[in-house]
PDB file of N, CA and C in Angstrom:
ATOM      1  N   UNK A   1     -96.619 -32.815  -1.695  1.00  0.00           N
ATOM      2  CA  UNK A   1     -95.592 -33.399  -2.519  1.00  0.00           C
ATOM      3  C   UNK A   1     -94.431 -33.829  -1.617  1.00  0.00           C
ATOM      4  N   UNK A   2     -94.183 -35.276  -1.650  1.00  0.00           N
ATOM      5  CA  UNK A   2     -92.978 -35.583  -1.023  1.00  0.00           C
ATOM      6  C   UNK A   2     -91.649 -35.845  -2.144  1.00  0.00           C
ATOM      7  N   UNK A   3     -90.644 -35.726  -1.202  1.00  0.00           N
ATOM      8  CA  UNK A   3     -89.207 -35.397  -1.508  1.00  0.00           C
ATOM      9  C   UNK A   3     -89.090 -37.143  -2.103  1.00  0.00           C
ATOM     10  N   UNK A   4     -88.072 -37.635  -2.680  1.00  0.00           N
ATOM     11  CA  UNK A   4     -87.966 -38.937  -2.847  1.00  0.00           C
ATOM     12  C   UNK A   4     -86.863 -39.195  -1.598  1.00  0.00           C
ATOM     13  N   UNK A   5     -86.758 -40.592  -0.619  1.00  0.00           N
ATOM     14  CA  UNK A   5     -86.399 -41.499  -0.298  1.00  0.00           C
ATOM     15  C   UNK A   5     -84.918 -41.871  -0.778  1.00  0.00           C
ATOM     16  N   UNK A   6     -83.935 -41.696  -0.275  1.00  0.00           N
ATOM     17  CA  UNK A   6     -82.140 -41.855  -0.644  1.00  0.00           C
ATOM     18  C   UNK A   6     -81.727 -43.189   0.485  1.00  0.00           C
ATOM     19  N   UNK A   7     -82.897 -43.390   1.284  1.00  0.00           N
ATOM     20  CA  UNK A   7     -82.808 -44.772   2.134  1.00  0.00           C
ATOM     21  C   UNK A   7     -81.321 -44.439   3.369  1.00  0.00           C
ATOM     22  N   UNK A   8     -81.285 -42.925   3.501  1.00  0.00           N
ATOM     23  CA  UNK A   8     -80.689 -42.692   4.719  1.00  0.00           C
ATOM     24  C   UNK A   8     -81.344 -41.096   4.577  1.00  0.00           C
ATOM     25  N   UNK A   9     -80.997 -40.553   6.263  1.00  0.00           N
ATOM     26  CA  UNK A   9     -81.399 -39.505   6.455  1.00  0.00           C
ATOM     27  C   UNK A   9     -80.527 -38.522   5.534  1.00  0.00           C
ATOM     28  N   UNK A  10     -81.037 -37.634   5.253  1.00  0.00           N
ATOM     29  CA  UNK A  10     -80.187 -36.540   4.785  1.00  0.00           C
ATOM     30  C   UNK A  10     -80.695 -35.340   6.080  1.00  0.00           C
ATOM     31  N   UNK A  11     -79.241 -34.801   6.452  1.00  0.00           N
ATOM     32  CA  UNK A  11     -78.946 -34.404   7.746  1.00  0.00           C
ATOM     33  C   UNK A  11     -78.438 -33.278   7.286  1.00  0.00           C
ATOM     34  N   UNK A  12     -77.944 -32.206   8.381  1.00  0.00           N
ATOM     35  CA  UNK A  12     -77.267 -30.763   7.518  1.00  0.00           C
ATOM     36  C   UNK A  12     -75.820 -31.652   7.672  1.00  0.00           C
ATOM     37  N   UNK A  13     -75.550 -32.314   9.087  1.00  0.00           N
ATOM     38  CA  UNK A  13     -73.992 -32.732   9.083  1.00  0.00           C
ATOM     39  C   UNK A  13     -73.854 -33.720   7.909  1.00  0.00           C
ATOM     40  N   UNK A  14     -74.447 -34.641   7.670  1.00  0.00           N
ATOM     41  CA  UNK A  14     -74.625 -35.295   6.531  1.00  0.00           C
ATOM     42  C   UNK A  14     -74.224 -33.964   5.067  1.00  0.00           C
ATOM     43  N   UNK A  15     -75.023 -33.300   4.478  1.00  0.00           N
ATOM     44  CA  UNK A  15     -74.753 -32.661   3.793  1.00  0.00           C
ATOM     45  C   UNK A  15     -73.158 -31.734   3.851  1.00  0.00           C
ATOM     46  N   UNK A  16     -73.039 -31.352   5.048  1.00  0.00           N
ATOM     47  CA  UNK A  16     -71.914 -30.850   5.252  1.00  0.00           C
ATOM     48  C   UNK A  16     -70.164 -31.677   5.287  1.00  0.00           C
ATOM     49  N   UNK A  17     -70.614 -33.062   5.450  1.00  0.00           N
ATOM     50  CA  UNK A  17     -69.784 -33.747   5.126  1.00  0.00           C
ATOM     51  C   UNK A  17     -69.531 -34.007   3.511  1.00  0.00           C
ATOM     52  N   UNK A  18     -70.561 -34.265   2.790  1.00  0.00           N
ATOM     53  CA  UNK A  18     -70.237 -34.236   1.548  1.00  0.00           C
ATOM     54  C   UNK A  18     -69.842 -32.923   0.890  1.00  0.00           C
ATOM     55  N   UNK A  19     -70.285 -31.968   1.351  1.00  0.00           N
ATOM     56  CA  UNK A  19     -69.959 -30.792   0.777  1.00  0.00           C
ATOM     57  C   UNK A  19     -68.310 -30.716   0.831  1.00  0.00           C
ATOM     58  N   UNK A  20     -68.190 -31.032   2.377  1.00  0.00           N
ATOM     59  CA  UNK A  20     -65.892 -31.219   2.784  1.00  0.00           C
ATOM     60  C   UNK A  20     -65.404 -31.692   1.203  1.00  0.00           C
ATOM     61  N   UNK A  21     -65.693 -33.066   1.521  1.00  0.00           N
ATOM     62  CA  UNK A  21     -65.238 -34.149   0.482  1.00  0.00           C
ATOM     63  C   UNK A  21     -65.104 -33.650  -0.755  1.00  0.00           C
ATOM     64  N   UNK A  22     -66.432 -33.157  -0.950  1.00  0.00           N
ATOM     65  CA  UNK A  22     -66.164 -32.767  -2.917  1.00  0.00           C
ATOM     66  C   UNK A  22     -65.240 -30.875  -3.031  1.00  0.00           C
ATOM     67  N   UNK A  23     -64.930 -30.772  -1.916  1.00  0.00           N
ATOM     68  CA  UNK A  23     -64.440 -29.129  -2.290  1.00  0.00           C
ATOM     69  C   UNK A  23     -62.742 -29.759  -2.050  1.00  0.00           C
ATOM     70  N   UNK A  24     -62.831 -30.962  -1.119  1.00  0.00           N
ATOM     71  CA  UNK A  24     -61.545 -31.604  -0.899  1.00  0.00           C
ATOM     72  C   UNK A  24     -60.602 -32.316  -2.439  1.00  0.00           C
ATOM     73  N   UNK A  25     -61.856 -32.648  -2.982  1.00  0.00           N
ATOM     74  CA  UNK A  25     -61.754 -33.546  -4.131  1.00  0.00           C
ATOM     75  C   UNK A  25     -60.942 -32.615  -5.414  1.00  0.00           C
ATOM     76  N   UNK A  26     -61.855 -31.302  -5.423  1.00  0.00           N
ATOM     77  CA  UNK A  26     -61.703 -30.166  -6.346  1.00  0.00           C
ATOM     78  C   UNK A  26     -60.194 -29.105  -5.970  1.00  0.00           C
ATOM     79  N   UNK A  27     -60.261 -29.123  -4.984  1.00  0.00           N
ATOM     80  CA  UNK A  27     -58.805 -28.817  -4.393  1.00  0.00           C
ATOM     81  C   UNK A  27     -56.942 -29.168  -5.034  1.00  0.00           C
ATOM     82  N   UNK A  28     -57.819 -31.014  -5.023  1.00  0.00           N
ATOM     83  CA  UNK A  28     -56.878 -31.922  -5.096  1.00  0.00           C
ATOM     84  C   UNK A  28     -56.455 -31.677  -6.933  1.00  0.00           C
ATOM     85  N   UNK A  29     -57.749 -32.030  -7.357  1.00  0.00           N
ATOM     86  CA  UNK A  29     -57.411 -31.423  -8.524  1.00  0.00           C
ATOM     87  C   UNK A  29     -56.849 -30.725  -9.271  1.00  0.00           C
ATOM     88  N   UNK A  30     -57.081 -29.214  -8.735  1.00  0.00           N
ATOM     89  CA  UNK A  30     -56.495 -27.543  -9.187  1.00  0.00           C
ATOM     90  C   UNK A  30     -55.220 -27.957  -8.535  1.00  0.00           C
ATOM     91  N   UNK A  31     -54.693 -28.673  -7.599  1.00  0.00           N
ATOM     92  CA  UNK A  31     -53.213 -28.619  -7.345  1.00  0.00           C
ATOM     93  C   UNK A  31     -52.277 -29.243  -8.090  1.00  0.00           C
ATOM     94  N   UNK A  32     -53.460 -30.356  -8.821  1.00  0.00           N
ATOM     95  CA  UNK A  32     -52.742 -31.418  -9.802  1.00  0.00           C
ATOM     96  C   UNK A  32     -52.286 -30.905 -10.963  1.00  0.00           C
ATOM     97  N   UNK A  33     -53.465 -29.837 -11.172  1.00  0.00           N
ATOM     98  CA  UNK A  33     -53.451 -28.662 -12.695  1.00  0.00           C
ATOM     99  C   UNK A  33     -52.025 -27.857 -12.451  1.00  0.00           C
ATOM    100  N   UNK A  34     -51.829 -27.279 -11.000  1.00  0.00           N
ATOM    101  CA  UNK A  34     -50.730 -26.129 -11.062  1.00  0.00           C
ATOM    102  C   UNK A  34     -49.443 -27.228 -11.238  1.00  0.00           C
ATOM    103  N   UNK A  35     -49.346 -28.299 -10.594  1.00  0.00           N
ATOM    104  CA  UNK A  35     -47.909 -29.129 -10.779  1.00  0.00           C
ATOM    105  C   UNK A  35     -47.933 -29.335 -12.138  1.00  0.00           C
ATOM    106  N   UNK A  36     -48.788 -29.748 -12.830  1.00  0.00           N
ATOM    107  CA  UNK A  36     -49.152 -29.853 -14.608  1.00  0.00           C
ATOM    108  C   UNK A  36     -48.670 -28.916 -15.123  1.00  0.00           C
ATOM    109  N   UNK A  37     -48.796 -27.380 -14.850  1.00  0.00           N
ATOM    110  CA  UNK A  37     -48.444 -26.464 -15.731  1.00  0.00           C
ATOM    111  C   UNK A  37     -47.191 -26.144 -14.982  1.00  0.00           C
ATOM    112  N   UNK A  38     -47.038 -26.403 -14.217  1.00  0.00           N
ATOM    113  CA  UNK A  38     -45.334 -25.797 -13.410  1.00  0.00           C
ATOM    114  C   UNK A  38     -44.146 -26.926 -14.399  1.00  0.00           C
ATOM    115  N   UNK A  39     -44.614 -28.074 -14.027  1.00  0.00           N
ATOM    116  CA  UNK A  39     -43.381 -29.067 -15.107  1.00  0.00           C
ATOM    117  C   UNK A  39     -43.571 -28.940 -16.489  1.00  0.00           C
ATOM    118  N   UNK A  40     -44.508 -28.516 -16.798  1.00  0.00           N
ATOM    119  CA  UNK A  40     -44.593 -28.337 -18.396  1.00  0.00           C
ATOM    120  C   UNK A  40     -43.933 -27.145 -18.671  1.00  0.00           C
ATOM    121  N   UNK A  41     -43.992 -26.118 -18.270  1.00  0.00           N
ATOM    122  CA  UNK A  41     -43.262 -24.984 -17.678  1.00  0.00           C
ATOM    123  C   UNK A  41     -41.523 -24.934 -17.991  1.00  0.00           C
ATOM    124  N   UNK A  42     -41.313 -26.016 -16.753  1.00  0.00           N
ATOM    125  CA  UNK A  42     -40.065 -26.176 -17.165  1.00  0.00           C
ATOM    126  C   UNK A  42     -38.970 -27.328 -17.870  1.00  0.00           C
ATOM    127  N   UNK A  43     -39.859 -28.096 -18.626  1.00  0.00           N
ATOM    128  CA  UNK A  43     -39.694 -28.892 -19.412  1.00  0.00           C
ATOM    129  C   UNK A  43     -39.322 -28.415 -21.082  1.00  0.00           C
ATOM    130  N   UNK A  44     -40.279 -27.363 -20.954  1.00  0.00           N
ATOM    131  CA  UNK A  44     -39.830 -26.101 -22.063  1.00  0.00           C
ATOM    132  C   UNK A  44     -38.511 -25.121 -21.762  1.00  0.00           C
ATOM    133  N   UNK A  45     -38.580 -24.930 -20.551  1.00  0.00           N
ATOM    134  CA  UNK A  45     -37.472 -23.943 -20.104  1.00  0.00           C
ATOM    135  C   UNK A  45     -36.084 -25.126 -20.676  1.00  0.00           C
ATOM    136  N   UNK A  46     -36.022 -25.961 -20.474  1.00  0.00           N
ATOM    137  CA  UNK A  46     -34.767 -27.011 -20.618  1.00  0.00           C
ATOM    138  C   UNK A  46     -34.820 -27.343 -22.074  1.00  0.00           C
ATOM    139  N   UNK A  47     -35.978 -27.482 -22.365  1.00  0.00           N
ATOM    140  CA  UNK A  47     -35.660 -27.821 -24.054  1.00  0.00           C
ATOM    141  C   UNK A  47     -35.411 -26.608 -24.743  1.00  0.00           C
ATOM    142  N   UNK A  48     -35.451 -25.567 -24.440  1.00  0.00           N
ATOM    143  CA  UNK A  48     -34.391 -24.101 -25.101  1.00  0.00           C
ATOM    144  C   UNK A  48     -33.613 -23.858 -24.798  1.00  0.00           C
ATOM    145  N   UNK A  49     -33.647 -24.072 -23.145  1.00  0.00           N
ATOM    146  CA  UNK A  49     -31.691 -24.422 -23.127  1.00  0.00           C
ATOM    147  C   UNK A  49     -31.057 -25.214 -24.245  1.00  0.00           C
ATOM    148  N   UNK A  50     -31.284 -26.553 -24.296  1.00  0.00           N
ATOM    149  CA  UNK A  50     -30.822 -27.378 -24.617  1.00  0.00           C
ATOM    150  C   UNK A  50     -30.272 -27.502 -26.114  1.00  0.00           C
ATOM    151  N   UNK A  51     -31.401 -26.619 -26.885  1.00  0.00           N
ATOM    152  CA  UNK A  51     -31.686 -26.218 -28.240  1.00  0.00           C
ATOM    153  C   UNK A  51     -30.002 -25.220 -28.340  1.00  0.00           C
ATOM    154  N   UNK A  52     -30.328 -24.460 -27.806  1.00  0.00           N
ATOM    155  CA  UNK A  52     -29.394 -23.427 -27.592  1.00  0.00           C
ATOM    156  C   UNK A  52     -27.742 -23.759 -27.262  1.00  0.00           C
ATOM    157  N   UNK A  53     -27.999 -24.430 -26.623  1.00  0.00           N
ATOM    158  CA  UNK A  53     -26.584 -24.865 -26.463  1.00  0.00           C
ATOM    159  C   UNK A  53     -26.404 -25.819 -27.368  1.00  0.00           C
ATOM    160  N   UNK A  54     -27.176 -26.964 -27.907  1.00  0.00           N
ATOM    161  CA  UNK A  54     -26.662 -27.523 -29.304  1.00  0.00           C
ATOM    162  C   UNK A  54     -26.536 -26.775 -30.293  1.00  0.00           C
ATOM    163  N   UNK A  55     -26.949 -25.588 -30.579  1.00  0.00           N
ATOM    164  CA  UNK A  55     -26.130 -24.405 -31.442  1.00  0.00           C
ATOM    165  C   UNK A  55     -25.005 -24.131 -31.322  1.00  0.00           C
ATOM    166  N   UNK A  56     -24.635 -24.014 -30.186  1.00  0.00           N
ATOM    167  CA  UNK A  56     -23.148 -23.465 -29.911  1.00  0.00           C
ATOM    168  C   UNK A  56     -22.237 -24.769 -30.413  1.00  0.00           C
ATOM    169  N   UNK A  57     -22.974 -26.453 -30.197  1.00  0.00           N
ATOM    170  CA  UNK A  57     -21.792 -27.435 -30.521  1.00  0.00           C
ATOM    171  C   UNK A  57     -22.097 -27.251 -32.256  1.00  0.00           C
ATOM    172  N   UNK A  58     -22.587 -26.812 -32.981  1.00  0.00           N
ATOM    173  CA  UNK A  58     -23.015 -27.428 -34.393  1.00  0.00           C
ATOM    174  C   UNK A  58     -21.709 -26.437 -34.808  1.00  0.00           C
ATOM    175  N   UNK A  59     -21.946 -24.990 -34.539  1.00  0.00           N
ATOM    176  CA  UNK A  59     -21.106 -24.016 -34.913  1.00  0.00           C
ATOM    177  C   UNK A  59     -20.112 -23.740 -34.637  1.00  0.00           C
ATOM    178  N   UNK A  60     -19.611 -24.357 -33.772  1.00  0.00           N
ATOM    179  CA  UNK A  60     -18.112 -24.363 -32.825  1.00  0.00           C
ATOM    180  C   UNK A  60     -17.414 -24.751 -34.022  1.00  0.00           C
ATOM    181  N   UNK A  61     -16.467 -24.173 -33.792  1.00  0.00           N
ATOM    182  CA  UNK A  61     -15.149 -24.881 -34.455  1.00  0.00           C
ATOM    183  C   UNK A  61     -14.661 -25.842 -34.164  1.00  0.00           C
ATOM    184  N   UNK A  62     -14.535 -27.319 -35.098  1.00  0.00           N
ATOM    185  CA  UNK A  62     -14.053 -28.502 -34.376  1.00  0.00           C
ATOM    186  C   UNK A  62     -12.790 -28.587 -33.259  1.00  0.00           C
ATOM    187  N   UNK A  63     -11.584 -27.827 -33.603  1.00  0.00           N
ATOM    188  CA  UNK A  63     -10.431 -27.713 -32.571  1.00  0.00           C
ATOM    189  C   UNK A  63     -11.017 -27.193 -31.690  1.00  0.00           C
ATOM    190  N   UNK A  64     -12.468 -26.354 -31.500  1.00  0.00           N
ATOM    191  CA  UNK A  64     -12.478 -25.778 -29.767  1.00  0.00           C
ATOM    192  C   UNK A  64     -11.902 -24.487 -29.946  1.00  0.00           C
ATOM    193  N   UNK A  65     -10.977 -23.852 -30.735  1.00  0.00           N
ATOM    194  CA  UNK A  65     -10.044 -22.953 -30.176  1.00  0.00           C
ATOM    195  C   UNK A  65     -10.427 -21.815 -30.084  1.00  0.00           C
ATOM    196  N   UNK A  66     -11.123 -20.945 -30.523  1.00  0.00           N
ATOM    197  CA  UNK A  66     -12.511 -19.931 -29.606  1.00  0.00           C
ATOM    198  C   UNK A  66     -12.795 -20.067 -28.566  1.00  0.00           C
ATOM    199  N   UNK A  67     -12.430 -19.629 -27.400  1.00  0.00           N
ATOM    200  CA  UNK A  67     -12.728 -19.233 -26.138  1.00  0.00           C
ATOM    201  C   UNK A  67     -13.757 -19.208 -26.136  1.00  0.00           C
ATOM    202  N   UNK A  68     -14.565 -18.083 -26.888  1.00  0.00           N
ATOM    203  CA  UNK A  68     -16.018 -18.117 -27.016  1.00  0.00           C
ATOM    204  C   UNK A  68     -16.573 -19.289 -26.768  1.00  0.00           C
ATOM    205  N   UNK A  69     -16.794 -19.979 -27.745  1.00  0.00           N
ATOM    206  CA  UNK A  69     -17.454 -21.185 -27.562  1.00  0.00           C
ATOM    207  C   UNK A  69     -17.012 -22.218 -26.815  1.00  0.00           C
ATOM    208  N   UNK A  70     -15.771 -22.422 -25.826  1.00  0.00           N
ATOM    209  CA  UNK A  70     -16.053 -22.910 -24.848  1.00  0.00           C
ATOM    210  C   UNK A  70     -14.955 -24.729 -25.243  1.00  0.00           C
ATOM    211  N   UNK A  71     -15.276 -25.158 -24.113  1.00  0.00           N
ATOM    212  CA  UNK A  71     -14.948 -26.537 -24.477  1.00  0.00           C
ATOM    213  C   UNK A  71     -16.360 -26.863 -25.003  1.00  0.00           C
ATOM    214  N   UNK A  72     -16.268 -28.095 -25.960  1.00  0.00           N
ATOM    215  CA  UNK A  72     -17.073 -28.604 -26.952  1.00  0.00           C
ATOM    216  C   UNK A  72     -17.584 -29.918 -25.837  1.00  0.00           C
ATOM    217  N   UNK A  73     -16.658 -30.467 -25.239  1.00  0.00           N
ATOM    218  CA  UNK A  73     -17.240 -31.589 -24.415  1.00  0.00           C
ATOM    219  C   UNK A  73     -18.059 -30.980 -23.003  1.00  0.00           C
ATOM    220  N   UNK A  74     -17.645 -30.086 -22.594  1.00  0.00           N
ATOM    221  CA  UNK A  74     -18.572 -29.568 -21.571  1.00  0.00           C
ATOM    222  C   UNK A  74     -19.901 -28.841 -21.528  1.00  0.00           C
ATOM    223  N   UNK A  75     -19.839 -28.237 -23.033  1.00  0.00           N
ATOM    224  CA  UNK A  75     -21.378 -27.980 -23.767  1.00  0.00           C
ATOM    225  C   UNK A  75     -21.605 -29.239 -24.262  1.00  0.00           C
ATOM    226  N   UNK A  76     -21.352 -30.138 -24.295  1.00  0.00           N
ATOM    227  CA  UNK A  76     -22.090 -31.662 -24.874  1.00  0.00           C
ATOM    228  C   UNK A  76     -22.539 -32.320 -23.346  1.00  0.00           C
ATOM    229  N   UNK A  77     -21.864 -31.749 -22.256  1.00  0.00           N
ATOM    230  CA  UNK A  77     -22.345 -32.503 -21.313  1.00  0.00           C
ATOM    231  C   UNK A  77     -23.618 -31.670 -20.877  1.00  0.00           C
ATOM    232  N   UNK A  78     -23.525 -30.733 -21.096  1.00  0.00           N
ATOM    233  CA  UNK A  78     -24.815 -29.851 -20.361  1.00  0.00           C
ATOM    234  C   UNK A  78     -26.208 -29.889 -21.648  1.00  0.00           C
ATOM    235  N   UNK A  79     -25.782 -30.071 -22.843  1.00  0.00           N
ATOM    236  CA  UNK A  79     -26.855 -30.225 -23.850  1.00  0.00           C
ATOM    237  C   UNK A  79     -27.578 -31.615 -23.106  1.00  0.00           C
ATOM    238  N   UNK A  80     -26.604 -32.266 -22.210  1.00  0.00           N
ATOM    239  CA  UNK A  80     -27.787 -33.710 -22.461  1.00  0.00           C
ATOM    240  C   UNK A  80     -27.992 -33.661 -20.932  1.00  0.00           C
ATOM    241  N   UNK A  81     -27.725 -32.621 -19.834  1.00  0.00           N
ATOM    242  CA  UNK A  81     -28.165 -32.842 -18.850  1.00  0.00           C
ATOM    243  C   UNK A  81     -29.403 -31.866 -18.972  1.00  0.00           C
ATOM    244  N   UNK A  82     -29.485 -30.984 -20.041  1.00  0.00           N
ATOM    245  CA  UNK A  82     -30.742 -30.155 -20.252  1.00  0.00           C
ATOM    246  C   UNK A  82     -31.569 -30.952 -20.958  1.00  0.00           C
ATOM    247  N   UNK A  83     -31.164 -32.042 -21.875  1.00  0.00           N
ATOM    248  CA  UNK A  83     -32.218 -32.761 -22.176  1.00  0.00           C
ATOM    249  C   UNK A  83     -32.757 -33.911 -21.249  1.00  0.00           C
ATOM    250  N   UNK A  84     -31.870 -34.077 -20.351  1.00  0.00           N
ATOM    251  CA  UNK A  84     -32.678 -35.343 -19.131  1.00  0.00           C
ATOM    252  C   UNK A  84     -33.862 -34.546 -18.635  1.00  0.00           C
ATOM    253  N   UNK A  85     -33.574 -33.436 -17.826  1.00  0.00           N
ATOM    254  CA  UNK A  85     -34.210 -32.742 -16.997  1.00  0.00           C
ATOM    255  C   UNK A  85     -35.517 -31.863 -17.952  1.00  0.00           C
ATOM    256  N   UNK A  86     -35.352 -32.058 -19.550  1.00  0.00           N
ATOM    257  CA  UNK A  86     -36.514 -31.761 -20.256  1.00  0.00           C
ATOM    258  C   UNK A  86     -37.207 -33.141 -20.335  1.00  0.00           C
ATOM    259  N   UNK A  87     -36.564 -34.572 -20.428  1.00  0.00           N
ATOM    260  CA  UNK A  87     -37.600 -35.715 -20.049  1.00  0.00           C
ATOM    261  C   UNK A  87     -37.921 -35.737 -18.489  1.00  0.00           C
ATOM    262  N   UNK A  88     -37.461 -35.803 -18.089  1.00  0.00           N
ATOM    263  CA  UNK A  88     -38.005 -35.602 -16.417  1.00  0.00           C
ATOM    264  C   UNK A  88     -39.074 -34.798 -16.192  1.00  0.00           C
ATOM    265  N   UNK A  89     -38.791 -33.690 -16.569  1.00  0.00           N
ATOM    266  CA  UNK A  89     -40.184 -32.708 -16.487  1.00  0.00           C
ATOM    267  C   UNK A  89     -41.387 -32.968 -17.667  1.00  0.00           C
ATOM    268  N   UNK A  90     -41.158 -33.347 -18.302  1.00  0.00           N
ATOM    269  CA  UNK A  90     -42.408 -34.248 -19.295  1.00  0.00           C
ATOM    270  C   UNK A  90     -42.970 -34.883 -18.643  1.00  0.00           C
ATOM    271  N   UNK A  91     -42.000 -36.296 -18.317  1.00  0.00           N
ATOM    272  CA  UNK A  91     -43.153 -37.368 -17.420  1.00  0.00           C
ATOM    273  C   UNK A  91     -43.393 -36.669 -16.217  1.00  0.00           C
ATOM    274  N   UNK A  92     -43.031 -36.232 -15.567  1.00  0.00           N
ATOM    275  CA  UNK A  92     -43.527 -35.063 -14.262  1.00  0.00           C
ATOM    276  C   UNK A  92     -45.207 -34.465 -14.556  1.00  0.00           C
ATOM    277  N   UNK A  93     -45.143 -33.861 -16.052  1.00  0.00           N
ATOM    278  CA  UNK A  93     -46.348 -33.151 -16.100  1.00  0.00           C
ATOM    279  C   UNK A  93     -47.193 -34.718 -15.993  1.00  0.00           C
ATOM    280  N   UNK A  94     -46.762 -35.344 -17.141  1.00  0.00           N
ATOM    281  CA  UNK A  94     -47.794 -36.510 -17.433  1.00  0.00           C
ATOM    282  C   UNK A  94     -48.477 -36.986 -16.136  1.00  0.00           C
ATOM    283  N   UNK A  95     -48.014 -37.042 -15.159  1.00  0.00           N
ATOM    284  CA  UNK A  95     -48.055 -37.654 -13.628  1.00  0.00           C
ATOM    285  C   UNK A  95     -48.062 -36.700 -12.707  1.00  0.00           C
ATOM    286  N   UNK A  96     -48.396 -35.353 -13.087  1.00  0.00           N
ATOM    287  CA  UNK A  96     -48.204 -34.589 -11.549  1.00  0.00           C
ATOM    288  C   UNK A  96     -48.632 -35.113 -10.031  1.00  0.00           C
ATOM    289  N   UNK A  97     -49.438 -36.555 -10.256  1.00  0.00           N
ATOM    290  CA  UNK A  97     -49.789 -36.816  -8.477  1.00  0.00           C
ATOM    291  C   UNK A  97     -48.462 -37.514  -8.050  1.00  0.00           C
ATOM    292  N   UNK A  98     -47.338 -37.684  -8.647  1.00  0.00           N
ATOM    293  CA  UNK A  98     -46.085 -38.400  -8.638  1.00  0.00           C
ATOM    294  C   UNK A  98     -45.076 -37.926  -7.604  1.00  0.00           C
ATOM    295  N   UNK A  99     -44.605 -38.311  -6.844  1.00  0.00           N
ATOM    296  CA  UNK A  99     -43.225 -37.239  -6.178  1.00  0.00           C
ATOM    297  C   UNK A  99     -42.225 -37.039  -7.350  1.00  0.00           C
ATOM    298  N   UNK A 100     -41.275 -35.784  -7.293  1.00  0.00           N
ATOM    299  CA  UNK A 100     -40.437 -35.940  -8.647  1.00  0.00           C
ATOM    300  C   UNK A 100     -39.067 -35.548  -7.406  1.00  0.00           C
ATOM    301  N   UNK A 101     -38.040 -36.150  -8.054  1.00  0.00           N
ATOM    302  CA  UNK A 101     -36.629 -36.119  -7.418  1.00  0.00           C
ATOM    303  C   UNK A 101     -36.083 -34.847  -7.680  1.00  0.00           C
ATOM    304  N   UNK A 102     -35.321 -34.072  -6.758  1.00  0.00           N
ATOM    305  CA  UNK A 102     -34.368 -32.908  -7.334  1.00  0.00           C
ATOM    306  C   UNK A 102     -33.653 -32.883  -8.602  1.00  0.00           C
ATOM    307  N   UNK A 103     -33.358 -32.120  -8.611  1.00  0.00           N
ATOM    308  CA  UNK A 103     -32.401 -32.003  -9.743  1.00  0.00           C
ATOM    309  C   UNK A 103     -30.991 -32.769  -9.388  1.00  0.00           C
ATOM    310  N   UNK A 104     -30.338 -33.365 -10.476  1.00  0.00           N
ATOM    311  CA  UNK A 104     -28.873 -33.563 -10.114  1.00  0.00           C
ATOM    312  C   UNK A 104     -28.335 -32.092 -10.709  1.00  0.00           C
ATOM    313  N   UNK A 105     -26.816 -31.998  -9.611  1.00  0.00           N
ATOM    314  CA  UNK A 105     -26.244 -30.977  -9.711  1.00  0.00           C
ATOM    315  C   UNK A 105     -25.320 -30.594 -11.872  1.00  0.00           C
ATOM    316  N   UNK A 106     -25.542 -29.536 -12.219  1.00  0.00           N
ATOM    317  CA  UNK A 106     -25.320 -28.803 -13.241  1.00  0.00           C
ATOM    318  C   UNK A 106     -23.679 -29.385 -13.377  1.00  0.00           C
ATOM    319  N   UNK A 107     -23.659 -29.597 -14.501  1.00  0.00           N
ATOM    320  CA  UNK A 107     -21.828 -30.210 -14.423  1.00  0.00           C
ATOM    321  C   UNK A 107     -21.434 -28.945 -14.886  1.00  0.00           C
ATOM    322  N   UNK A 108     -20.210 -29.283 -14.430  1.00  0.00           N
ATOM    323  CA  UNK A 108     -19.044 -28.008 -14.568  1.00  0.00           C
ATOM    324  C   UNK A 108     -18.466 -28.052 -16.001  1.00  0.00           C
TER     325      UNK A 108
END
């Protein structure tokens, strides 16, 4: 009984080269999976921030004058820099083979 004919030798280096390639291939993959679940990760982490601190503007007292709760414009600025950085990390997952930019710095 003969083997069938692939119209090149099959070699061990031959085999061993394809073997590289597809463990290279599968590699590439599982790294694509961990950046996938790392930005999805924290795409959630920012959208409960974000949640959270639009609580604090709904319930604030319009004058602000609770210490507690803070200035009203500086929790409005951080509600929407937690919501950029929850779209950023969305399309991040969508695309993990993507480079993604740092963060811009947290406003004061």
């Amino acid at each position: 009984m003969r083997l069938p004919r692939f119209g090149f030798r099959l070699t061990v280096r031959r085999l061993m080269v394809a073997v590289a390639i597809v463990a290279v291939g599968i590699g590439i993959g599982a790294e694509g999976e961990r950046r996938r679940e790392r930005f999805t990760r924290l795409a959630r982490q920012h959208s409960v921030v974000r949640d959270e601190m639009h609580k604090f503007l709904v319930i604030a007292p319009p004058s602000g004058s609770l210490e507690f709760f803070g200035d009203r414009r500086a929790i409005s600025e951080l509600v929407g820099y937690h919501g950029r950085l929850k779209a950023k990390y969305e399309e991040a997952a969508r695309h993990p083979w993507l480079p993604v930019e740092p963060d811009p710095p947290e406003p004061k």
